[in-house]
C-alpha atoms as a PDB file:
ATOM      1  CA  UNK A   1      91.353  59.454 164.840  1.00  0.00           C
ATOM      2  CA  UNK A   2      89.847  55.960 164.861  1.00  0.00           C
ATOM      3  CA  UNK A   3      86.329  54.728 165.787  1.00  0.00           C
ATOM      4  CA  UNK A   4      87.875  53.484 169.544  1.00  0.00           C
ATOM      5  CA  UNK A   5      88.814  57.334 170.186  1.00  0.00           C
ATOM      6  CA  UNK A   6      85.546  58.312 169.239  1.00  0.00           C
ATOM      7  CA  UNK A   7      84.093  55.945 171.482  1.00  0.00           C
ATOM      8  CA  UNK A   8      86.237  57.290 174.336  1.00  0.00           C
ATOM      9  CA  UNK A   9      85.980  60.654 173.308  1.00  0.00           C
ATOM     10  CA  UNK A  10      81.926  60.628 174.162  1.00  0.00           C
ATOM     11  CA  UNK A  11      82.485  58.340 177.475  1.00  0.00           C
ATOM     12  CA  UNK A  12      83.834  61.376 180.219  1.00  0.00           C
ATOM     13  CA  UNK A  13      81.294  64.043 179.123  1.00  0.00           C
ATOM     14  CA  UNK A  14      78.814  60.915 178.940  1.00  0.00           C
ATOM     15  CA  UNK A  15      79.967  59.851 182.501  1.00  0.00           C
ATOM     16  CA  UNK A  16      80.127  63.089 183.976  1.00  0.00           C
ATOM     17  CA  UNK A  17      76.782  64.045 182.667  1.00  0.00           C
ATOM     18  CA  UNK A  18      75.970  60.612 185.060  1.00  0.00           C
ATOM     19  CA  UNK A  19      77.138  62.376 188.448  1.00  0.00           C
ATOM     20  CA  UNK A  20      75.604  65.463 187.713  1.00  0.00           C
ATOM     21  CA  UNK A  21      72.394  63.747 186.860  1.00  0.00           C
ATOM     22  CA  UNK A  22      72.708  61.138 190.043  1.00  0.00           C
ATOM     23  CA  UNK A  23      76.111  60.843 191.646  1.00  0.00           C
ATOM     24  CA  UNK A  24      76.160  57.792 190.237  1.00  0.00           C
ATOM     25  CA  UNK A  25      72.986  56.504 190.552  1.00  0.00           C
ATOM     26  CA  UNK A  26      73.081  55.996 194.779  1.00  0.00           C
ATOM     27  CA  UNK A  27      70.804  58.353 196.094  1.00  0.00           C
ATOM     28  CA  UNK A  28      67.655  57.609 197.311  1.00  0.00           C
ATOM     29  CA  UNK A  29      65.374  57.057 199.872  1.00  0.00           C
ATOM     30  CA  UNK A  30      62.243  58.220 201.471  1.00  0.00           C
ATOM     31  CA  UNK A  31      62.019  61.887 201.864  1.00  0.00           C
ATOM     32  CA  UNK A  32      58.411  61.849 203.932  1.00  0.00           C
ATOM     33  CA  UNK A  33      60.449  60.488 206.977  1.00  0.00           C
ATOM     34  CA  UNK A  34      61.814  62.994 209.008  1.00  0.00           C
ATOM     35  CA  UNK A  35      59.039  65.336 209.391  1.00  0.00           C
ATOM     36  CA  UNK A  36      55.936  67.264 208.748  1.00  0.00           C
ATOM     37  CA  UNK A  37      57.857  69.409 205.638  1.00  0.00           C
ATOM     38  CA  UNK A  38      58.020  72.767 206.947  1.00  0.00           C
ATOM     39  CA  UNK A  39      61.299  74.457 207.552  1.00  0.00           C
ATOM     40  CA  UNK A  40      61.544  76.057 210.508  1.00  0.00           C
ATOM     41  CA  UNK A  41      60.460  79.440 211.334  1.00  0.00           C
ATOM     42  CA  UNK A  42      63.105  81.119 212.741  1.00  0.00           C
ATOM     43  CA  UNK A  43      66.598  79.187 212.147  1.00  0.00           C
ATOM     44  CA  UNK A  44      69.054  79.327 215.052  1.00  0.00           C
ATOM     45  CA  UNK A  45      72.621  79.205 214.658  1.00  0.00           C
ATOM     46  CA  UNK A  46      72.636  75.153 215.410  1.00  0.00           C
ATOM     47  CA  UNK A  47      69.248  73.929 214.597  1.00  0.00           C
ATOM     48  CA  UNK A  48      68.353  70.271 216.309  1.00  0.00           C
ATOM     49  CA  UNK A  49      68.643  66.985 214.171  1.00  0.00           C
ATOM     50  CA  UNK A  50      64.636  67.059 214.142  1.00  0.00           C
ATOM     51  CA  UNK A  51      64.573  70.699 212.617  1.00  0.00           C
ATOM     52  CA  UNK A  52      67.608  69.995 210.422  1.00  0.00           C
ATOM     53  CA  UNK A  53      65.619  66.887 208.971  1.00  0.00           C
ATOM     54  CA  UNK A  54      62.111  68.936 208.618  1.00  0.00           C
ATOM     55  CA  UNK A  55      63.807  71.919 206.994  1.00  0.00           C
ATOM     56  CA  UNK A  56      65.516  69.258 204.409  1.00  0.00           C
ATOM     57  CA  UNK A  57      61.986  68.041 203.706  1.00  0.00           C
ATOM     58  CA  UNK A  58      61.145  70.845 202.839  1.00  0.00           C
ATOM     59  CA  UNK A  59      63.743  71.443 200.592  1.00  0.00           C
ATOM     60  CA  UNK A  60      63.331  67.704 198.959  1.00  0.00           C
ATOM     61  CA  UNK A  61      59.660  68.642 198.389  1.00  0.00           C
ATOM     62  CA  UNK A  62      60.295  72.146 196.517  1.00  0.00           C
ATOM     63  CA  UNK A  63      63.024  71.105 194.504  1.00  0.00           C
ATOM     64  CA  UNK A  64      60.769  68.404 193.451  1.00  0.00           C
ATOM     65  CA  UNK A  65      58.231  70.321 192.404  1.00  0.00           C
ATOM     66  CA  UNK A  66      60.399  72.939 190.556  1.00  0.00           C
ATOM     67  CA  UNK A  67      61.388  70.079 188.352  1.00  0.00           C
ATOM     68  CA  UNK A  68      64.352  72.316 186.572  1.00  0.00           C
ATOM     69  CA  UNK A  69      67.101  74.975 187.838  1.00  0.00           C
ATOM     70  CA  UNK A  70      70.041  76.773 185.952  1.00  0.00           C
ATOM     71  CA  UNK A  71      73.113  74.681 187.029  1.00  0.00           C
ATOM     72  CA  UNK A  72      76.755  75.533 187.795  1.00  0.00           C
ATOM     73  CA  UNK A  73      79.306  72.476 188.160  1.00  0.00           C
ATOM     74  CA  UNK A  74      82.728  71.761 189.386  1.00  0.00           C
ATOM     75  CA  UNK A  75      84.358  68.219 189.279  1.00  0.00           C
ATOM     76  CA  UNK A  76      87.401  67.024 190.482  1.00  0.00           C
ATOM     77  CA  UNK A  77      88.089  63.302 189.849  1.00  0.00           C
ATOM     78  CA  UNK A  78      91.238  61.434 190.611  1.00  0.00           C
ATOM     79  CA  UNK A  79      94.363  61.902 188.058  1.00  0.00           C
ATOM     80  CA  UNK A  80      95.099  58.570 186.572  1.00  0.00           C
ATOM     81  CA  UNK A  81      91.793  57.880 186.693  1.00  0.00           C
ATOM     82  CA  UNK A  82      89.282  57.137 183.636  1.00  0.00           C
ATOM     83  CA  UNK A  83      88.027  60.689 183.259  1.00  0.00           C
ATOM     84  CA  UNK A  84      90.628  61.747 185.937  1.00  0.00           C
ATOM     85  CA  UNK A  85      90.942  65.912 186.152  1.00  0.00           C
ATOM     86  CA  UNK A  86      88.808  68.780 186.462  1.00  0.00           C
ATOM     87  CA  UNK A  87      86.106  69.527 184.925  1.00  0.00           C
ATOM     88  CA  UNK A  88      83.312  72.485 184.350  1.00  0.00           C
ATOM     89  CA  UNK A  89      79.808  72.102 183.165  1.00  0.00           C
ATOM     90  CA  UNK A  90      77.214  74.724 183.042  1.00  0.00           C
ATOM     91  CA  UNK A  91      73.475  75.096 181.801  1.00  0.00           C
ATOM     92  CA  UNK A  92      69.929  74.271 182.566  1.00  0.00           C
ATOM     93  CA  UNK A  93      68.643  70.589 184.080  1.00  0.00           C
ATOM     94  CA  UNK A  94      65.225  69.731 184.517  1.00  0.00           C
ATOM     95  CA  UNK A  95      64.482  66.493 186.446  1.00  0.00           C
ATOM     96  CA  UNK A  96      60.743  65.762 185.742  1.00  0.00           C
ATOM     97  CA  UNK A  97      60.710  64.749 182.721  1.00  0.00           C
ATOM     98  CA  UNK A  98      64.833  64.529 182.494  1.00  0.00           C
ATOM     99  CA  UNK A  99      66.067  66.891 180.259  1.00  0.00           C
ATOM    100  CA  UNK A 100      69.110  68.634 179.894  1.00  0.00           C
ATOM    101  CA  UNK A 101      71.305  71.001 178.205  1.00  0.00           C
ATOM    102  CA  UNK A 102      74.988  71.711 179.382  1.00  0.00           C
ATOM    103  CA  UNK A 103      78.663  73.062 177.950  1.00  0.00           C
ATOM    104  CA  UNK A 104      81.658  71.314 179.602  1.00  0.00           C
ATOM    105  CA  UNK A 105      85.143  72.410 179.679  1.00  0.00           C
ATOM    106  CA  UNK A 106      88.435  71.382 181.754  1.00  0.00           C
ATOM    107  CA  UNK A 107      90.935  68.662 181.563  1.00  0.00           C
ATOM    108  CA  UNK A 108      89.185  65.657 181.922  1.00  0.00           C
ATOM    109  CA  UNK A 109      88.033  66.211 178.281  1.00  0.00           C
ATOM    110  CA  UNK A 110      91.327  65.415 176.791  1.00  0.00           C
ATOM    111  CA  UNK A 111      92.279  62.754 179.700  1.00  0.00           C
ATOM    112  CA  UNK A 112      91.671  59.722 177.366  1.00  0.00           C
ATOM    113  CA  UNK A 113      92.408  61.900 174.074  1.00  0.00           C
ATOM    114  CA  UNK A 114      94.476  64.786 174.061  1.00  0.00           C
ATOM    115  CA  UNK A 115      92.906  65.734 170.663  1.00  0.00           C
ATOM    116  CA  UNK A 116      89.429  66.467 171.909  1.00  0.00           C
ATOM    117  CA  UNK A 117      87.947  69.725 172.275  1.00  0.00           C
ATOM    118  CA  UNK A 118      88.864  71.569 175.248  1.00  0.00           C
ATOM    119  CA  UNK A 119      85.049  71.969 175.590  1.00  0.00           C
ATOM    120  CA  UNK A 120      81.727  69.705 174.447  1.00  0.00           C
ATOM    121  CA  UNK A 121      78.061  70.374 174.359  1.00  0.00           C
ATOM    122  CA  UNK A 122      75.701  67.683 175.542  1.00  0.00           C
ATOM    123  CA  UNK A 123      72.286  67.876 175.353  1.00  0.00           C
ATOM    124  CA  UNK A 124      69.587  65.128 177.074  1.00  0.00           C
ATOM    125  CA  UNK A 125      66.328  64.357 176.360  1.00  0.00           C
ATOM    126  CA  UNK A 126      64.501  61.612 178.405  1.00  0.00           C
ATOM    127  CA  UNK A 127      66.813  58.321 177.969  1.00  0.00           C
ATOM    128  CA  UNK A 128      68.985  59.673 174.573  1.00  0.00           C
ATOM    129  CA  UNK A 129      71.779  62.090 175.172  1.00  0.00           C
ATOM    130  CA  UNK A 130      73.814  63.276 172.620  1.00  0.00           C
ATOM    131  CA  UNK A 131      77.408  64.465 173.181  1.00  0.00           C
ATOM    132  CA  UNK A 132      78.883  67.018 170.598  1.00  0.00           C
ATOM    133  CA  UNK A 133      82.414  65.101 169.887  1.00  0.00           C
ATOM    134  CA  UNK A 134      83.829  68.423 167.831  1.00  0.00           C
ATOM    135  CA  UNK A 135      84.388  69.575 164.383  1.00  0.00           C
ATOM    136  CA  UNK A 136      87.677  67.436 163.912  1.00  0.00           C
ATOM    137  CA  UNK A 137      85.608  64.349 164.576  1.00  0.00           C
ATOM    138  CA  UNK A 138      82.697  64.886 162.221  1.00  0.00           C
ATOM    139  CA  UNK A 139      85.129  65.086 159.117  1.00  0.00           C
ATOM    140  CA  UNK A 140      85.749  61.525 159.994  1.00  0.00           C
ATOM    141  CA  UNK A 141      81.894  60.612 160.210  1.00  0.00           C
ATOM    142  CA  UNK A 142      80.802  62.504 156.751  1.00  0.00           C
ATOM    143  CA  UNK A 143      79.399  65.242 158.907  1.00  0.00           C
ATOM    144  CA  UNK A 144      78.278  63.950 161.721  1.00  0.00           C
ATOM    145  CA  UNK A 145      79.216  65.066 164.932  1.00  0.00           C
ATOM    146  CA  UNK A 146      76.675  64.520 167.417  1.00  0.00           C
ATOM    147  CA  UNK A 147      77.288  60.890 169.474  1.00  0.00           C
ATOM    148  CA  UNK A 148      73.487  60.009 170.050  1.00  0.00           C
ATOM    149  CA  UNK A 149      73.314  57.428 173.132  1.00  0.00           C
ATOM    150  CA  UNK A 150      70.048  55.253 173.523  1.00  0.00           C
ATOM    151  CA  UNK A 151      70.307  54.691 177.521  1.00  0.00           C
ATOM    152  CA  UNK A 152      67.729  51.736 176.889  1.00  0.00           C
ATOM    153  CA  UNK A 153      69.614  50.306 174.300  1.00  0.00           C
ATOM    154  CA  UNK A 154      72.943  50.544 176.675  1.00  0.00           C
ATOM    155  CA  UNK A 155      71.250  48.503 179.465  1.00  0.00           C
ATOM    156  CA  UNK A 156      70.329  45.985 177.093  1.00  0.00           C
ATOM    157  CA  UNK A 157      73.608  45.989 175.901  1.00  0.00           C
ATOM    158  CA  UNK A 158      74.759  45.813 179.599  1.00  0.00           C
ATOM    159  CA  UNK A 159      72.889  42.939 180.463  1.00  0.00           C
ATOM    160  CA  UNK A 160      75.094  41.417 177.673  1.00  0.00           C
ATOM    161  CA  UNK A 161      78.191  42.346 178.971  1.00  0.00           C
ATOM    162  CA  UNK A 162      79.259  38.554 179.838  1.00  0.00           C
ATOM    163  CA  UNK A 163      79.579  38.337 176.063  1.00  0.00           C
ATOM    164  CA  UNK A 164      82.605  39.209 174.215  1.00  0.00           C
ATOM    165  CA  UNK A 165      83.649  42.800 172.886  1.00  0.00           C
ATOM    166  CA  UNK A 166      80.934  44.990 172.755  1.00  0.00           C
ATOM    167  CA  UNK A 167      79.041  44.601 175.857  1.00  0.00           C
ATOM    168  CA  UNK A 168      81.701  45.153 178.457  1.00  0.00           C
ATOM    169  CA  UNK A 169      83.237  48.063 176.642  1.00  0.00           C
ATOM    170  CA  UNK A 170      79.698  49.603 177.174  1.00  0.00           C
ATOM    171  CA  UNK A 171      79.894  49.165 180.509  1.00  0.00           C
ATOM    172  CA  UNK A 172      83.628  50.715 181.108  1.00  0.00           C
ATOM    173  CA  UNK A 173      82.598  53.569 179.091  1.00  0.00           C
ATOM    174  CA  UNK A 174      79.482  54.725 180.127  1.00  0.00           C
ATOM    175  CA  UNK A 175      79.830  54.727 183.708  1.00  0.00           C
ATOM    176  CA  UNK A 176      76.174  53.295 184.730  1.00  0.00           C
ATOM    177  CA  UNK A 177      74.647  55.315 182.250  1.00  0.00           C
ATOM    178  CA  UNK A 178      71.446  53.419 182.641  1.00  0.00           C
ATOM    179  CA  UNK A 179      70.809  54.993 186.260  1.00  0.00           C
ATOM    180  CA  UNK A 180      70.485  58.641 184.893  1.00  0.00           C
ATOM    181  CA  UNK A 181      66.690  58.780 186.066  1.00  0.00           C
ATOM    182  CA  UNK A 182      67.887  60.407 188.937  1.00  0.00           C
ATOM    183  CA  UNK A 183      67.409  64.260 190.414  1.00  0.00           C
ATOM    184  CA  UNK A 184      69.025  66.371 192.682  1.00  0.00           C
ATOM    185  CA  UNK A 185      66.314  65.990 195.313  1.00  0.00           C
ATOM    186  CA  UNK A 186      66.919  62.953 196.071  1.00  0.00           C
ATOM    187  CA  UNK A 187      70.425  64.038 196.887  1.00  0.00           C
ATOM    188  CA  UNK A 188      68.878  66.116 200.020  1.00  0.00           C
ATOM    189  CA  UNK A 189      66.596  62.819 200.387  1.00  0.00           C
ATOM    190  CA  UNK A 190      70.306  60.733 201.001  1.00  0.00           C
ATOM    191  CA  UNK A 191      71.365  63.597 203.067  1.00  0.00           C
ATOM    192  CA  UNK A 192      68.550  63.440 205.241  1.00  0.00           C
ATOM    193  CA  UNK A 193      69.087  59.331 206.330  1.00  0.00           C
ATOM    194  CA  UNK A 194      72.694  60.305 207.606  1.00  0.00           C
ATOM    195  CA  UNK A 195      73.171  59.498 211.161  1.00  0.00           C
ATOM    196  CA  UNK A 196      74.740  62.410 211.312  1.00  0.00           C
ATOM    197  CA  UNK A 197      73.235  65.281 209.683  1.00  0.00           C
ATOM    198  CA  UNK A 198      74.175  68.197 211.514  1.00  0.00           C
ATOM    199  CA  UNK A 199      72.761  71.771 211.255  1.00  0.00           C
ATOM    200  CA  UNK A 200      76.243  73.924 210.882  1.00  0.00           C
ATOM    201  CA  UNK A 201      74.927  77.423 210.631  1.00  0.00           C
ATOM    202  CA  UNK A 202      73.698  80.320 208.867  1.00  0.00           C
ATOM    203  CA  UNK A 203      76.155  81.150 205.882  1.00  0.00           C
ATOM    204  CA  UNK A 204      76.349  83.525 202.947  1.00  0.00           C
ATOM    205  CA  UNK A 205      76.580  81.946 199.380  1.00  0.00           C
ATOM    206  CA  UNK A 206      76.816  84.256 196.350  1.00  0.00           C
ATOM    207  CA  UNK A 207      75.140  86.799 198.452  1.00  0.00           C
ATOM    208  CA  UNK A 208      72.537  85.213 199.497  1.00  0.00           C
ATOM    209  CA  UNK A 209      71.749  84.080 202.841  1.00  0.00           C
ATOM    210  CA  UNK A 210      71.335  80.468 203.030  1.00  0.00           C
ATOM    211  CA  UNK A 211      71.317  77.700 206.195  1.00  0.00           C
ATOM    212  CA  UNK A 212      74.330  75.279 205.902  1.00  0.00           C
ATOM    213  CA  UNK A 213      73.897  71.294 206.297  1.00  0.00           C
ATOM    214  CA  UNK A 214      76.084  68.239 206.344  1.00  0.00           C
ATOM    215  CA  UNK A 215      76.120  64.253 206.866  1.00  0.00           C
ATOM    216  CA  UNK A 216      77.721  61.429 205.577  1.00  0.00           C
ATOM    217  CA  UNK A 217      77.018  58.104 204.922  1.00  0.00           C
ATOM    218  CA  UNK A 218      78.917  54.960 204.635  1.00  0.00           C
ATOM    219  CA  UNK A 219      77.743  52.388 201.829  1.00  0.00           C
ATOM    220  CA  UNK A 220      76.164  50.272 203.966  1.00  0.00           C
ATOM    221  CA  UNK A 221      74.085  53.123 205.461  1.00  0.00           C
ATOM    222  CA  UNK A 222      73.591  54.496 201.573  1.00  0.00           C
ATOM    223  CA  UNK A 223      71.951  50.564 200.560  1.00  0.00           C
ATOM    224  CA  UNK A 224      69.970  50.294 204.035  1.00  0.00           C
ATOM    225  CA  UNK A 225      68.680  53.762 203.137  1.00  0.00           C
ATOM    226  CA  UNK A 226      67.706  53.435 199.560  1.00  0.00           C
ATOM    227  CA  UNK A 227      64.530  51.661 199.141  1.00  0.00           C
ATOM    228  CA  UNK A 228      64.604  51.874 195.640  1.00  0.00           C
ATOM    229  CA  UNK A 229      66.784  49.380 195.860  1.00  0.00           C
ATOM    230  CA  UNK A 230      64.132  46.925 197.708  1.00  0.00           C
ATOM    231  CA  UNK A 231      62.143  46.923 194.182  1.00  0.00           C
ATOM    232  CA  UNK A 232      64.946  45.724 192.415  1.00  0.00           C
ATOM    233  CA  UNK A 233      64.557  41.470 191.780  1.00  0.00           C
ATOM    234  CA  UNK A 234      67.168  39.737 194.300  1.00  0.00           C
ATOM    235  CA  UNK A 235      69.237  38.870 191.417  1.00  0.00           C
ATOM    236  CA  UNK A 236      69.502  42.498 190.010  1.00  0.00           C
ATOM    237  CA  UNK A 237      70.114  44.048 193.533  1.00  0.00           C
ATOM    238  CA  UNK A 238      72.872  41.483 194.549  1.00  0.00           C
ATOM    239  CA  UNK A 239      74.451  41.946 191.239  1.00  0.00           C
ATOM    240  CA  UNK A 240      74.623  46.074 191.510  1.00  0.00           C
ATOM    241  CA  UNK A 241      75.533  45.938 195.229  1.00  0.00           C
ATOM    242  CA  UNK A 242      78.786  43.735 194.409  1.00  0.00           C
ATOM    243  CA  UNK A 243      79.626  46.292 191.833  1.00  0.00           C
ATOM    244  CA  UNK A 244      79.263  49.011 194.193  1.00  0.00           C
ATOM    245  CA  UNK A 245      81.255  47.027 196.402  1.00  0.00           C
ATOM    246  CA  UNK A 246      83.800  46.238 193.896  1.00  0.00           C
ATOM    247  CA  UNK A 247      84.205  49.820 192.595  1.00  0.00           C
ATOM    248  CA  UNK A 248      85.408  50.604 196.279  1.00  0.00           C
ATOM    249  CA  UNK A 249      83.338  53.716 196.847  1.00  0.00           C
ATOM    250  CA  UNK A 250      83.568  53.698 200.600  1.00  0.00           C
ATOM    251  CA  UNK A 251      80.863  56.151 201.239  1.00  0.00           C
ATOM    252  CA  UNK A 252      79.521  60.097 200.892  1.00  0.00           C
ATOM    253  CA  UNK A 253      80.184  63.101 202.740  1.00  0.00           C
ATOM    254  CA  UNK A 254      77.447  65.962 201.113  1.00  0.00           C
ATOM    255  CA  UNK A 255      77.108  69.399 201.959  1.00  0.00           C
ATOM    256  CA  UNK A 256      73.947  71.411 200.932  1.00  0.00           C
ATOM    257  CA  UNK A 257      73.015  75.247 201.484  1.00  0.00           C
ATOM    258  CA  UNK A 258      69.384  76.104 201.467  1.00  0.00           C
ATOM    259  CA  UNK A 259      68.192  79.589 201.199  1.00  0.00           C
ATOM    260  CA  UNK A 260      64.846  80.874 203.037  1.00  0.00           C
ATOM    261  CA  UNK A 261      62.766  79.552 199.968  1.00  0.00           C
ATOM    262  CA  UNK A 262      63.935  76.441 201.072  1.00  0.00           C
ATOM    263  CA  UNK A 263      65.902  75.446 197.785  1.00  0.00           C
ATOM    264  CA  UNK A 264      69.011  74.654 197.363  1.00  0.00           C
ATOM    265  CA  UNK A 265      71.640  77.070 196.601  1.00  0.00           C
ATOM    266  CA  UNK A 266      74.504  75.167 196.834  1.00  0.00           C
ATOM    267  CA  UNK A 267      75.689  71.242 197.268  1.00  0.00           C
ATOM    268  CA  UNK A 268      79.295  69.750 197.370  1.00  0.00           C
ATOM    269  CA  UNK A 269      79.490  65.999 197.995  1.00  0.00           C
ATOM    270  CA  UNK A 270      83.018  64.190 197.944  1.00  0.00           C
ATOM    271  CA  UNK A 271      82.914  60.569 197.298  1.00  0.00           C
ATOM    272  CA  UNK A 272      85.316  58.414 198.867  1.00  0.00           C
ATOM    273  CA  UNK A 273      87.091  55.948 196.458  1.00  0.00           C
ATOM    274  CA  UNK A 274      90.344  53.718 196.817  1.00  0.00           C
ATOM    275  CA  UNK A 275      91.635  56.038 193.841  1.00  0.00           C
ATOM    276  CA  UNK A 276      91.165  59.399 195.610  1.00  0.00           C
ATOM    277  CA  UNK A 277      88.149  61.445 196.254  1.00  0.00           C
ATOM    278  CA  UNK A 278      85.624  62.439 193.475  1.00  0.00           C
ATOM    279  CA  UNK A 279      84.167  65.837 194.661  1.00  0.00           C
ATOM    280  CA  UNK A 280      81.247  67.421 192.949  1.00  0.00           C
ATOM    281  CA  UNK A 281      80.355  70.984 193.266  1.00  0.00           C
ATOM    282  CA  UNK A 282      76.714  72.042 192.181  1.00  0.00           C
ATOM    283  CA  UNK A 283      74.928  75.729 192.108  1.00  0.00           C
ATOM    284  CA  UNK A 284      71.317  76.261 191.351  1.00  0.00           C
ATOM    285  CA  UNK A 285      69.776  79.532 190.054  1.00  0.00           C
ATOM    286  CA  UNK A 286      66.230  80.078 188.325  1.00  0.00           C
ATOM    287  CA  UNK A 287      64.284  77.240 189.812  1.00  0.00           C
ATOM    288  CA  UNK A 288      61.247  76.489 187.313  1.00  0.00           C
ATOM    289  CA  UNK A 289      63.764  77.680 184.615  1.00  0.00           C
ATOM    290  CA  UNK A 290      62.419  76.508 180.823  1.00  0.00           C
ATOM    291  CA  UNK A 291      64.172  73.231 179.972  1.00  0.00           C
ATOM    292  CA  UNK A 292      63.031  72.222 177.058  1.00  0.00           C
ATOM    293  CA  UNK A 293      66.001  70.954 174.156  1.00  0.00           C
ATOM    294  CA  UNK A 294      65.788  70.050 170.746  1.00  0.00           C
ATOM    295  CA  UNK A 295      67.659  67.020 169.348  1.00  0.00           C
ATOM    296  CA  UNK A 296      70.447  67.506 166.484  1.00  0.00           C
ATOM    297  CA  UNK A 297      68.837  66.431 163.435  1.00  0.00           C
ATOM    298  CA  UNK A 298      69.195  62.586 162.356  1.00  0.00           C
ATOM    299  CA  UNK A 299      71.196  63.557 159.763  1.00  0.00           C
ATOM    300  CA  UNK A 300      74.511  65.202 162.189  1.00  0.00           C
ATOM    301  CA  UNK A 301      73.932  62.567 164.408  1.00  0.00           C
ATOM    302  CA  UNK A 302      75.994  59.163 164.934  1.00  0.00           C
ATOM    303  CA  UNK A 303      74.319  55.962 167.064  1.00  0.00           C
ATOM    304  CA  UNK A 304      76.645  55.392 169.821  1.00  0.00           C
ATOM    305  CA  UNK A 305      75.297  51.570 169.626  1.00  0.00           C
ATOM    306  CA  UNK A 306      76.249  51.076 166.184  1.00  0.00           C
ATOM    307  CA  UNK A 307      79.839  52.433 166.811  1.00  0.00           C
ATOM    308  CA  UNK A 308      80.058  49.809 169.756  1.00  0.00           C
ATOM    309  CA  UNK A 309      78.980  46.978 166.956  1.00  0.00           C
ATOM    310  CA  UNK A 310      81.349  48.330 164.369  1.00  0.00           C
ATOM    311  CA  UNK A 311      84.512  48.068 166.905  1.00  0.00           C
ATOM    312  CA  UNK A 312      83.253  44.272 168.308  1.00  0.00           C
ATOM    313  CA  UNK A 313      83.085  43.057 165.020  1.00  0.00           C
ATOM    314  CA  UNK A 314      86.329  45.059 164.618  1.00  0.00           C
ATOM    315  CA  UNK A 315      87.725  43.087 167.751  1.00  0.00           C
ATOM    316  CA  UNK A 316      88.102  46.261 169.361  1.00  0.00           C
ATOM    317  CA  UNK A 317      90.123  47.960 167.118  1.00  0.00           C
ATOM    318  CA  UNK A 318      89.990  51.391 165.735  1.00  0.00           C
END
């Protein structure tokens, strides 16, 4: 198979686990801003902006406080595309601490190597993931076939990446794994600064009657909006604004359906890109669901870091 293929072989689940997690790291934002946090008690078929924006409060601040749902994923990225295809992931998330615990499936598994699984477990725990990379693979690593990925390590590595080899085939493969501190509340939070938002209406998902929202932002509105930006040192800030910029993403378009506990039940949010549009379709069941995981032993497990030393002393090579 080769050490490179292994190293690919981890990067989509690795980088999908990233949107899931945090769309990429972009959302943010206060969520105190547009209103006292109470949904509004009887929702009319087109609510104002100002009762859009309270009832999304509301929904920030519960899903905050639930800190973990049952999850149900769709995503479509570009063909062509690192990663490019469909994908499926499904499983239990819990954003506070981060932990996670998903099963993936779909075409963007193979995109990069048609012999990998058709499906891969990964499971997170604070910074480390670890992504299952099949039986196949572990007869090649005397056993081992859990990838274990230090996130902390990877931004070091990152910070690196003007060196040769190692550093900037972290950073193609991992997709900005270092931003995974992110939850899916502070998705509704970067809902709630679109100019737009718009209430569209009442709407039945899975049965359940839900209200329907939806706003987009361009990237300039997404970076004046995130102030978690502002605490970033100039030189940090300017540096991951010109690689947003660079990346092309031209800006969000999210859709979110709250149900009358005021949590999410549904959220799609496309992401324009010069590539074609990444769309990402999430479903959330059993709020306050148990999320705790338990790490593969040391033993099955090899150190995604130590691979990406083996192939830069290897000059890349498998």
């Amino acid at each position: 198979m080769g050490k490179q293929n292994l190293a690919r072989r981890v990067a989509v689940p690795a980088a999908a686990v990233a949107m899931v997690l945090g769309l990429a790291a972009c959302e943010g934002g206060d969520s105190e801003s547009k209103g006292e946090g109470k949904a509004a008690d009887s929702a009319p078929k087109a609510m104002s902006r100002a009762d859009a924006g309270k009832a999304l409060n509301a929904a920030y601040k519960n899903t905050s406080e639930a800190k973990s749902a049952k999850v149900k994923m769709t995503m479509s990225m570009p063909e062509g595309t690192p990663g490019g295809g469909d994908m499926e992931m499904s499983g239990v998330m819990g954003w506070d601490p981060t932990v996670l615990d998903m099963t993936m499936s779909g075409s963007a598994l193979q995109e990069s190597d048609p012999t990998a699984p058709t499906s891969s477990r990964v499971i997170m725990d604070g910074d480390v993931m670890y992504v299952d990379m099949g039986a196949e693979a572990a007869k090649e690593t005397d056993g081992r076939r859990w990838m274990k990925m230090d996130l902390g390590d990877l931004a070091e590595q990152m910070e690196k990446s003007g060196e040769a080899g190692g550093g900037e085939m972290a950073k193609a493969m991992t997709g900005g794994l270092e931003n995974m501190n992110q939850d899916p509340a502070q998705q509704i939070a970067l809902l709630m600064e679109s100019p737009n938002l718009k209430h569209v209406g009442p709407a039945k998902v899975g049965g359940e009657e839900t209200q329907h929202y939806k706003g987009t932002l361009s990237l300039k509105e997404m970076l004046d909006a995130n102030t978690a930006f502002d605490t970033l040192p100039e030189k940090d800030r300017k540096e991951l604004v010109e690689a947003m910029e660079t990346s092309g993403l031209e800006g969000y378009q999210t859709q979110l359906w709250v149900n009358d506990d005021d949590l999410p039940v549904k959220m799609d949010v496309t992401m324009e890109t010069p590539e074609g549009d990444v769309r990402i379709v999430q479903t959330f069941s059993d709020y306050g669901a148990a999320a705790k995981v338990e790490a593969p032993a040391e033993k099955d497990t090899l150190d995604f870091m130590d691979l990406l030393k083996e192939l830069e002393g290897m000059g890349a090579g498998a």
